[in-house]
N, C-alpha and C. Protein backbone atom coordinates (compact mmCIF):
# COMPACT_ATOMS: atom_id res chain seq x y z
N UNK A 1 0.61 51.45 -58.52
CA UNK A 1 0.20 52.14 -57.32
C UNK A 1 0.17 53.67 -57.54
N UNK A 2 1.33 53.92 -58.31
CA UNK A 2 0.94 55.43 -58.53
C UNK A 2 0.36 55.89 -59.27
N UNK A 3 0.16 55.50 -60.07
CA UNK A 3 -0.93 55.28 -61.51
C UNK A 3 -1.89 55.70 -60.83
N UNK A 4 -2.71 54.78 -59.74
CA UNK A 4 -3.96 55.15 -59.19
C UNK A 4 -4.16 56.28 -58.07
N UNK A 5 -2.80 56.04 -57.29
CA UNK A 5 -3.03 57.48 -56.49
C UNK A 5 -3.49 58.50 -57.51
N UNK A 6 -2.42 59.02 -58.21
CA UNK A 6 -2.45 60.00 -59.73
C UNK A 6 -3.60 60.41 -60.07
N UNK A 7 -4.36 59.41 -60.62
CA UNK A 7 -5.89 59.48 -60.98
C UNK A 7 -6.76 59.43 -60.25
N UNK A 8 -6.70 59.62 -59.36
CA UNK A 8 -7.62 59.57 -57.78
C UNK A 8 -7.50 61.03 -57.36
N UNK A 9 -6.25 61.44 -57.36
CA UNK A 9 -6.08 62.69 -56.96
C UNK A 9 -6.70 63.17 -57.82
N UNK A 10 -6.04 63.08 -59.49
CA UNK A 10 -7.02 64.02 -60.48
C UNK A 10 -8.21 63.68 -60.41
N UNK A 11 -9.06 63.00 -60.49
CA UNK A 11 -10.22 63.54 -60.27
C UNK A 11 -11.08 64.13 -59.07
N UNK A 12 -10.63 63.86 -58.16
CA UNK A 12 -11.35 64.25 -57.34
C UNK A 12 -10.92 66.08 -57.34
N UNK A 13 -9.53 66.20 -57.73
CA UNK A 13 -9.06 67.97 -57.87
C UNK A 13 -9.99 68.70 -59.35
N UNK A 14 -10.62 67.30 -60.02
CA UNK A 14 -10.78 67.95 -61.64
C UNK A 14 -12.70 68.14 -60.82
N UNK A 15 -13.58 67.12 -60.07
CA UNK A 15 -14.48 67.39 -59.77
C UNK A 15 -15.15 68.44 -58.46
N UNK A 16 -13.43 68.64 -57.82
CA UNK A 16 -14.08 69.90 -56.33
C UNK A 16 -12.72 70.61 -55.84
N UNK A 17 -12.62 71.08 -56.86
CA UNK A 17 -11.04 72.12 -57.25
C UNK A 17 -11.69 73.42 -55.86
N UNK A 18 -12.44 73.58 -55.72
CA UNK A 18 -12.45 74.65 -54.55
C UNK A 18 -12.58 74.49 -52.97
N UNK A 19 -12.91 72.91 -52.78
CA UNK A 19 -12.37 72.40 -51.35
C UNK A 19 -11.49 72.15 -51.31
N UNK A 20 -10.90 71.22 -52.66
CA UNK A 20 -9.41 70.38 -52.08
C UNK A 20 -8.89 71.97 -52.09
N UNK A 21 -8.75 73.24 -52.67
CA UNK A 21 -7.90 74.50 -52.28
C UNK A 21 -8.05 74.67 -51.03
N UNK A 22 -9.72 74.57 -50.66
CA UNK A 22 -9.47 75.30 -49.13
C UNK A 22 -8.94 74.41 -48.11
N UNK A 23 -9.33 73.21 -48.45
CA UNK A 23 -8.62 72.01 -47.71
C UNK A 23 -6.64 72.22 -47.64
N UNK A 24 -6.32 72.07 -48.50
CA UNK A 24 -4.83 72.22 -48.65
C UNK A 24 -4.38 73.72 -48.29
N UNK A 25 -5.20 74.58 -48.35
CA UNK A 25 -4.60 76.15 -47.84
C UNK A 25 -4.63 76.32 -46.24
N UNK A 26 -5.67 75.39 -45.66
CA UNK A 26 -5.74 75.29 -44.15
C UNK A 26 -4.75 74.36 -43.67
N UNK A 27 -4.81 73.65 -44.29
CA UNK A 27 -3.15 72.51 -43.56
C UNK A 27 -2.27 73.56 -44.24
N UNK A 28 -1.69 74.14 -45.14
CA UNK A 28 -0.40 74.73 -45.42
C UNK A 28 -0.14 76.13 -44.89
N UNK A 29 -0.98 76.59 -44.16
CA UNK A 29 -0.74 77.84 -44.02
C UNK A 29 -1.23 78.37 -42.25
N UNK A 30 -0.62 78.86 -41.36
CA UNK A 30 -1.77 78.92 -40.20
C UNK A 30 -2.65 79.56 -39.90
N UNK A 31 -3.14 80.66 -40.99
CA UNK A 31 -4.08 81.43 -41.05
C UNK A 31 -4.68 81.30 -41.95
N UNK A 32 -4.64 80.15 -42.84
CA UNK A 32 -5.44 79.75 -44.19
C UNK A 32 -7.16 79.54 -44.19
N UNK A 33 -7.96 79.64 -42.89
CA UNK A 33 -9.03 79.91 -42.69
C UNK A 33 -9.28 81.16 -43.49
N UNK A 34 -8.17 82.36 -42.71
CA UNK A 34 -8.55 83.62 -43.26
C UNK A 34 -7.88 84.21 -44.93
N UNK A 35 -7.42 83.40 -45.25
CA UNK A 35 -6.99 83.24 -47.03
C UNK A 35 -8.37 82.93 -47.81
N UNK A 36 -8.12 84.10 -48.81
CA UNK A 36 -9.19 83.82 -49.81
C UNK A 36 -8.24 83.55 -51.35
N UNK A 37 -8.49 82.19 -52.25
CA UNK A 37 -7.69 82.31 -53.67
C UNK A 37 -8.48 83.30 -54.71
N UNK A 38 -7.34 83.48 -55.38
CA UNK A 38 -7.97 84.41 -56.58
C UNK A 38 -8.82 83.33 -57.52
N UNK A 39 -9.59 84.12 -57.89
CA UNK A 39 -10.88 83.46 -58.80
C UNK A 39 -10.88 83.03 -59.67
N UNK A 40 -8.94 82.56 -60.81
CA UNK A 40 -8.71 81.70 -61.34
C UNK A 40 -7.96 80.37 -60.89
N UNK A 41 -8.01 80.78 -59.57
CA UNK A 41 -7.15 79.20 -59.40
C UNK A 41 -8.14 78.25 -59.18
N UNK A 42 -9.32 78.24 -59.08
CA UNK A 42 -10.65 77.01 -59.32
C UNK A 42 -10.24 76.66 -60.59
N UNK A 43 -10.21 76.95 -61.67
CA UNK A 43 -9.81 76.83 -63.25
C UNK A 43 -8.84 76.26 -63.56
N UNK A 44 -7.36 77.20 -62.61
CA UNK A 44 -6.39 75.88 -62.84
C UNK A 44 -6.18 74.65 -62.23
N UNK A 45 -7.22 74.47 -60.90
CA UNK A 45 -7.14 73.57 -60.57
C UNK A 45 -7.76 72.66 -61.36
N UNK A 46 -8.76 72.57 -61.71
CA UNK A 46 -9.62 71.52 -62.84
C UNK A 46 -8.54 71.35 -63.87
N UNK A 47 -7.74 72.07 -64.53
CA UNK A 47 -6.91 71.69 -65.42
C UNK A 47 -5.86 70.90 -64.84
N UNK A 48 -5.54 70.96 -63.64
CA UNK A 48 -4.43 70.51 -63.55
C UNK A 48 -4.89 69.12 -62.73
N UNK A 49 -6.22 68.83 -62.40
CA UNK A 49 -6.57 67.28 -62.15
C UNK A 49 -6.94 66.65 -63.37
N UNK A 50 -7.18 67.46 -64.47
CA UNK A 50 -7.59 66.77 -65.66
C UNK A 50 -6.24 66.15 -66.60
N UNK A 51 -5.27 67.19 -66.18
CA UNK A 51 -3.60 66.55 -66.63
C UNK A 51 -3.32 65.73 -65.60
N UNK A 52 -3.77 65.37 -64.69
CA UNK A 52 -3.09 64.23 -63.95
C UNK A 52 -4.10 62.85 -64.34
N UNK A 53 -5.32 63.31 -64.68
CA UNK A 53 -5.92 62.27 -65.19
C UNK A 53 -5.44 61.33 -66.46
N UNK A 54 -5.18 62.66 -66.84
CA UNK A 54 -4.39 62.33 -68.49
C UNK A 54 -3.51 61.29 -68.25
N UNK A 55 -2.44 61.90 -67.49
CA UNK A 55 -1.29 61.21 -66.97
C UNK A 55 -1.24 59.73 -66.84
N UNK A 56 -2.19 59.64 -65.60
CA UNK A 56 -2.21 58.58 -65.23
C UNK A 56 -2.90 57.38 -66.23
N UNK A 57 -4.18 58.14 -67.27
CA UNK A 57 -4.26 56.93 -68.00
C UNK A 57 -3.71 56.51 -69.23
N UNK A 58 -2.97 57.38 -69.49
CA UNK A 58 -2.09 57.23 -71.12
C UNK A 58 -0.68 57.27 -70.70
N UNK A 59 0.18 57.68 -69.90
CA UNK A 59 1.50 58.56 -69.92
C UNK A 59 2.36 57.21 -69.37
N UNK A 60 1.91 57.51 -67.44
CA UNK A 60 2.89 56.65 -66.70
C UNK A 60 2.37 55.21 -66.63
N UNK A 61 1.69 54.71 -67.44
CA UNK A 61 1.64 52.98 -67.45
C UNK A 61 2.59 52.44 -68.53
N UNK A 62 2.43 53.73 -69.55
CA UNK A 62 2.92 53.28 -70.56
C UNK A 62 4.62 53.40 -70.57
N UNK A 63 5.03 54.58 -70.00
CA UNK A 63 6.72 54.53 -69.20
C UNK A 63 7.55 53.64 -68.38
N UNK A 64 6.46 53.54 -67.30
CA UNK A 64 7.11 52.22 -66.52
C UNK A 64 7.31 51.38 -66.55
N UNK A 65 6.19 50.63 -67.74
CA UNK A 65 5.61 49.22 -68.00
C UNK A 65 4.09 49.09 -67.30
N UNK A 66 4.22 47.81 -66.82
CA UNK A 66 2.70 47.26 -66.27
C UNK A 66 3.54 47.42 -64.52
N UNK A 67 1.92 47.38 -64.52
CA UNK A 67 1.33 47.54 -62.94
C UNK A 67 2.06 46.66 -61.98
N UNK A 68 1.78 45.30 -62.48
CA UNK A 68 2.67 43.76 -62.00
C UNK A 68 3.67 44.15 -61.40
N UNK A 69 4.95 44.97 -62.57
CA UNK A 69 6.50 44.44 -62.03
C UNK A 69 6.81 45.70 -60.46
């Protein structure tokens, strides 16, 4: 189950790293309409859905075991 959340999240953060920001800066903040991010966090966001991609398909199946138990 978390395996797939994981990789669901990463990609969709590795393919639209500048909504899910503005998306998540408007729920976290109450003036996050009027928040602008600096012009590398699009960048780390793609990196950091592409490490959760990672994650999820090499890392935590192989830690926990299988999906099953």
């Amino acid at each position: 189950m978390i395996r797939g959340l994981l990789a669901v999240f990463g990609i969709v953060e590795l393919l639209f790293p500048d909504q899910l920001v503005a998306a998540l800066t408007r729920v976290a903040y109450e003036d996050g309409d009027e928040m602008t991010p600096k012009p590398w966090v699009s960048s780390v966001a793609r990196i950091e859905g592409a490490v959760f991609v990672f994650l999820a398909l090499f890392v935590v199946g192989r830690r926990c075991g299988s999906d099953d138990e």
